[in-house]
Protein backbone atom coordinates (compact mmCIF):
# COMPACT_ATOMS: atom_id res chain seq x y z
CA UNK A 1 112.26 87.16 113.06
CA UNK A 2 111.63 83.77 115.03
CA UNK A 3 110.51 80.93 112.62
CA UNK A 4 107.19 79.40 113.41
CA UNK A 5 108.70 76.45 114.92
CA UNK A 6 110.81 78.34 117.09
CA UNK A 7 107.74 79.77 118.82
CA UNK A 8 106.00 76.81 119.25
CA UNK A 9 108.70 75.57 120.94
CA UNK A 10 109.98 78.27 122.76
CA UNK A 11 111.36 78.61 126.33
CA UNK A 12 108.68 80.50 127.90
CA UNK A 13 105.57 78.24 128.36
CA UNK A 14 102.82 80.83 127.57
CA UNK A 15 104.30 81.69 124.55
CA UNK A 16 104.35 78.04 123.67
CA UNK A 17 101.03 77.27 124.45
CA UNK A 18 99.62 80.67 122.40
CA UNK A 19 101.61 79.50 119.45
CA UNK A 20 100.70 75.92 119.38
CA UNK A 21 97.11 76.81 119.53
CA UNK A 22 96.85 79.56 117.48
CA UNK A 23 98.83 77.46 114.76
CA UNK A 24 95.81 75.24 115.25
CA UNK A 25 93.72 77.69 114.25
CA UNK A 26 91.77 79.50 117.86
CA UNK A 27 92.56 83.03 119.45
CA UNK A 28 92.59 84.39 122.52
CA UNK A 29 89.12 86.32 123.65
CA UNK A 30 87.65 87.47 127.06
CA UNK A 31 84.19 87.15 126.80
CA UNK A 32 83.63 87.59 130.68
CA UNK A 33 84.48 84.03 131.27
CA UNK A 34 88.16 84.59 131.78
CA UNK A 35 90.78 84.72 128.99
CA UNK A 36 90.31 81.63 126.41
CA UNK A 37 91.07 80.11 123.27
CA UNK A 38 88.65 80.22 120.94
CA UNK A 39 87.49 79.31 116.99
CA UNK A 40 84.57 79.96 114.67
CA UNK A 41 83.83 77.76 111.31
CA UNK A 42 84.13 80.67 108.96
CA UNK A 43 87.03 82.41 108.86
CA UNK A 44 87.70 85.96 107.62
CA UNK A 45 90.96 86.62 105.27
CA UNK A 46 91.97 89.36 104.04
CA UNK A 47 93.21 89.83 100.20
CA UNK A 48 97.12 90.65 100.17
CA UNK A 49 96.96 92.56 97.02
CA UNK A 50 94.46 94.31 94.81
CA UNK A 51 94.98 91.59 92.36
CA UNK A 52 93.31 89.43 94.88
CA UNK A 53 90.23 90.97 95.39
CA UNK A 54 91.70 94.08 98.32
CA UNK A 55 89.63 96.60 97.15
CA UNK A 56 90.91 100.04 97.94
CA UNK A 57 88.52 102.84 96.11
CA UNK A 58 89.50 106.07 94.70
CA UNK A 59 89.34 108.19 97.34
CA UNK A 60 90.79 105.86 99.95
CA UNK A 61 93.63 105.92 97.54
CA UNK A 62 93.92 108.97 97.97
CA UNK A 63 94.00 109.53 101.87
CA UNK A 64 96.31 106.58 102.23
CA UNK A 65 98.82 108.91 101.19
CA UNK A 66 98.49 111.03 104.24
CA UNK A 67 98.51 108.01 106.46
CA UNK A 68 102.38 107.27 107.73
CA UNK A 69 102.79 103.18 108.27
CA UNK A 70 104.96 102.02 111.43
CA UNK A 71 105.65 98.85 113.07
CA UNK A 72 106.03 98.61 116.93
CA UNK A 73 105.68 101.86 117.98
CA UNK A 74 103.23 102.23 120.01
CA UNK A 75 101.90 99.15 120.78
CA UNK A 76 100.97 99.78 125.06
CA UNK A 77 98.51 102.86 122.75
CA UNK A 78 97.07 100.62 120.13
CA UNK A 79 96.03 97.80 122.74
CA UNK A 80 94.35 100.95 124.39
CA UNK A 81 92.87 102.10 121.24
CA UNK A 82 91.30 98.66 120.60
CA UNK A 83 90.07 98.66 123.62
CA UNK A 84 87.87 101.40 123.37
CA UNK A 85 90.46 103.59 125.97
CA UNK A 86 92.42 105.81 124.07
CA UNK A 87 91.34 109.41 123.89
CA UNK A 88 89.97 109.72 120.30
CA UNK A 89 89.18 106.65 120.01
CA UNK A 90 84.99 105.52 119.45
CA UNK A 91 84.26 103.30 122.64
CA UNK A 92 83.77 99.63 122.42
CA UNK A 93 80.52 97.65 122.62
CA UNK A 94 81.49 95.28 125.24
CA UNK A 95 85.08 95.02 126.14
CA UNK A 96 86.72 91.84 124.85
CA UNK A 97 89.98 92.85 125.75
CA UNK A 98 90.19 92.63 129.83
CA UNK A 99 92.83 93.92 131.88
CA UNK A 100 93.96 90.11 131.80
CA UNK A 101 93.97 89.73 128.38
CA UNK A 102 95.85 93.16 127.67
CA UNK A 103 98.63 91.87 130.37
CA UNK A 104 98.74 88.82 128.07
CA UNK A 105 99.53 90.58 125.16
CA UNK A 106 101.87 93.06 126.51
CA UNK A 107 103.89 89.47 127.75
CA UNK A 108 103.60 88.17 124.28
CA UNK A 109 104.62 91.30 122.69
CA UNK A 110 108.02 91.16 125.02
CA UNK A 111 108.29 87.71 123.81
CA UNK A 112 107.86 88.89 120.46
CA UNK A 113 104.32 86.84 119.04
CA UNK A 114 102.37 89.90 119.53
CA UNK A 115 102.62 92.93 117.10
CA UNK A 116 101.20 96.76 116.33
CA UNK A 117 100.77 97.82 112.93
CA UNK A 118 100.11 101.64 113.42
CA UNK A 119 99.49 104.44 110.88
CA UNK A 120 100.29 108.19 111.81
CA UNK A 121 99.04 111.34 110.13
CA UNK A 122 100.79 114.73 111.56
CA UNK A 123 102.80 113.13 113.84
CA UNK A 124 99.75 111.80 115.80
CA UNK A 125 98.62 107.77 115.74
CA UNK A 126 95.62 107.76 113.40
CA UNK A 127 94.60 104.19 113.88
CA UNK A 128 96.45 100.40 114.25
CA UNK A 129 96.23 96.98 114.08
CA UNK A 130 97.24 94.20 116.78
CA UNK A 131 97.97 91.06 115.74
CA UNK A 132 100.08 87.64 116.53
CA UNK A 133 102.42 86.99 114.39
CA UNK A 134 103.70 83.44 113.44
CA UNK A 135 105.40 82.31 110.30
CA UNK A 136 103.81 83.76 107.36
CA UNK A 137 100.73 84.43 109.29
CA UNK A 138 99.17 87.73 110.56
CA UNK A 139 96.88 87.23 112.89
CA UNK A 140 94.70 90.20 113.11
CA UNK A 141 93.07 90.61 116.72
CA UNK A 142 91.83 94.05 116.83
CA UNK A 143 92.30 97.37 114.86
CA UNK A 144 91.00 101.06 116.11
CA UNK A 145 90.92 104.12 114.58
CA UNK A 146 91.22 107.61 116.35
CA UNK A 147 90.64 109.57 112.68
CA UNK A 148 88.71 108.55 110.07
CA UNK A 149 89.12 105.76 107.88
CA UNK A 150 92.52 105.29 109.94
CA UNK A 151 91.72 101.76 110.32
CA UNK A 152 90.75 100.94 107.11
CA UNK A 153 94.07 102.80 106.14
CA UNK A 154 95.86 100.36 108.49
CA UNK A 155 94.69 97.26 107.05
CA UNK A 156 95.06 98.04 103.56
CA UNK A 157 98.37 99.35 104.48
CA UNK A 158 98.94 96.29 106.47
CA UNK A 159 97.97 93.92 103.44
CA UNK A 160 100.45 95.80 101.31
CA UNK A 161 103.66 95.42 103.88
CA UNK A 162 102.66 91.70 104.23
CA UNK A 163 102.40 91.34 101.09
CA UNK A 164 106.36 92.89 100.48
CA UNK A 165 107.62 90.43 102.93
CA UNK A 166 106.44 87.28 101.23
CA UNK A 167 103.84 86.48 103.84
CA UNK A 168 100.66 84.21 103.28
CA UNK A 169 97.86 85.31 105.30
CA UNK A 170 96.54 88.48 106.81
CA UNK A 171 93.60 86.87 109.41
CA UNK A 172 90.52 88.86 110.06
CA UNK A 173 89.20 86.07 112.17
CA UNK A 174 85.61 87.15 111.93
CA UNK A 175 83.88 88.78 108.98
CA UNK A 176 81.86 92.05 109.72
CA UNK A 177 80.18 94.78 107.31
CA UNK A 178 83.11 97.19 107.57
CA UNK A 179 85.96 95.07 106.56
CA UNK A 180 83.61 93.16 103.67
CA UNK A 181 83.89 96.56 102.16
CA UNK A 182 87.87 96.06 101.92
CA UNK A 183 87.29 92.88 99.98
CA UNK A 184 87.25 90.19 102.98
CA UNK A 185 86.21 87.06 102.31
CA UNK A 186 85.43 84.02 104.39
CA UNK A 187 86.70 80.32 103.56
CA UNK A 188 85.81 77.01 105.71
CA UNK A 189 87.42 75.53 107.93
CA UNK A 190 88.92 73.17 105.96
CA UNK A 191 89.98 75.68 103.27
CA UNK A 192 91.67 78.18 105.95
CA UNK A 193 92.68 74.47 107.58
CA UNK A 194 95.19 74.33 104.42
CA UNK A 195 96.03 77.63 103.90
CA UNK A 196 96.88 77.86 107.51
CA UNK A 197 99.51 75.01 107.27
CA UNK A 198 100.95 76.49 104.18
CA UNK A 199 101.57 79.85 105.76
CA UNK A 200 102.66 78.59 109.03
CA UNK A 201 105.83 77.26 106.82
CA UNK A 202 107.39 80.73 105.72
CA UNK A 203 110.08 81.93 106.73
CA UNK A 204 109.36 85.82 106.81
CA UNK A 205 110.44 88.66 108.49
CA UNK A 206 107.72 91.44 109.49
C-alpha cells in the first residue's frame, strides 16, 4: 500500500489536501456547515493489543469467534451503516455524514485513503469500521453495528489486524462511554502530536 508520503503528495488534489491535513492531525465532519476539517484537544486511541490496556472480557471473547473479519468489502454498506441508513442498523442522532461527505469518501476510497473494516456472522455484515488510512495510522471515522456487539467486535478485531501489520495507531478521534469500555484512552495534543509523527513514518500494508 501507498507510503504516507506518497499520499500527501499524490496526483489527485483532494486526496492531497485530506492527507496533508489529516497528517496534521483534523478530520473531515459535516456538522451542517458544509464538509470541514476539524480537531479536538483530547484525542481518543485505541490500545493495539491486550498487553496495552485493549480490554476484551470473557464473553466478548467468546462471540468474537463467530464474528468473520474482512477488509474492503463492502464499503458503499458500511458508509450506509454509519450513517444510520442501513436496514438493521440503530439510527443516528444527527447525521454527520451528509450526502457530501459520503461522496467524499467514496472518492477517497477509489483513491485508496479511505477504508472498511467489516465483520460478518452467517454470511451477513454484522457491523464495520471506516477509517483513513495513512502510514501506520488508522484513522477511525465511524463504526456501526447491525447485530450486537458487532462493533465492538470490529474494533477489537480491527486493533488485532493492525496490530499484525506493524501499524502504530488505531484513532478513535473522540472518546465516548462505549468505546472507554474497550480500554480507550485519551492523550493531549502534544502526546498524540508525537505519536502521530512516529506512525505517519511506517511503512505498512493494511
Amino acid at each position: 500500500m501507498p507510503t504516507a508520503t506518497a499520499f500527501l503528495n499524490h496526483p489527485d488534489p483532494f486526496t492531497r489536501e485530506a492527507a496533508q491535513f489529516y497528517a496534521e492531525g483534523a478530520f473531515l465532519m459535516d456538522n451542517g456547515d458544509g464538509v470541514r476539517f476539524y480537531g479536538v484537544e483530547g484525542r481518543a486511541l485505541v490500545p493495539l493489543t491486550e498487553e496495552a490496556g485493549l480490554h476484551v472480557s470473557r464473553r466478548m471473547r467468546r462471540e468474537l469467534r463467530h464474528f468473520e473479519p474482512r477488509l474492503d468489502t463492502a464499503f458503499g454498506e458500511v458508509v450506509e451503516g454509519c450513517r444510520g441508513r442501513l436496514p438493521g442498523s440503530p439510527e443516528r442522532d444527527g447525521e454527520w455524514i451528509s450526502d457530501d461527505l459520503t461522496e467524499i469518501y467514496h472518492h477517497l476510497h477509489g483513491t485508496g485513503l479511505a477504508h472498511s473494516f467489516e465483520v460478518w456472522k452467517d454470511g451477513e455484515l454484522a457491523g464495520g469500521v471506516l477509517g483513513i488510512v495513512l502510514g501506520g495510522v488508522f484513522f477511525a471515522e465511524s463504526k456501526f453495528h447491525r447485530v450486537t456487539n458487532a462493533s465492538k467486535a470490529a474494533l477489537i478485531l480491527l486493533a488485532r489486524h493492525l496490530h499484525g501489520r506493524s501499524f502504530g495507531l488505531l484513532d478513535a478521534q473522540i472518546q465516548n462511554d462505549h468505546i472507554a469500555t474497550l480500554g480507550v484512552y485519551e492523550v493531549g495534543e502534544a502526546e498524540y502530536a508525537a505519536l502521530l509523527r512516529e506512525a505517519l513514518s511506517l511503512d505498512v500494508s493494511l
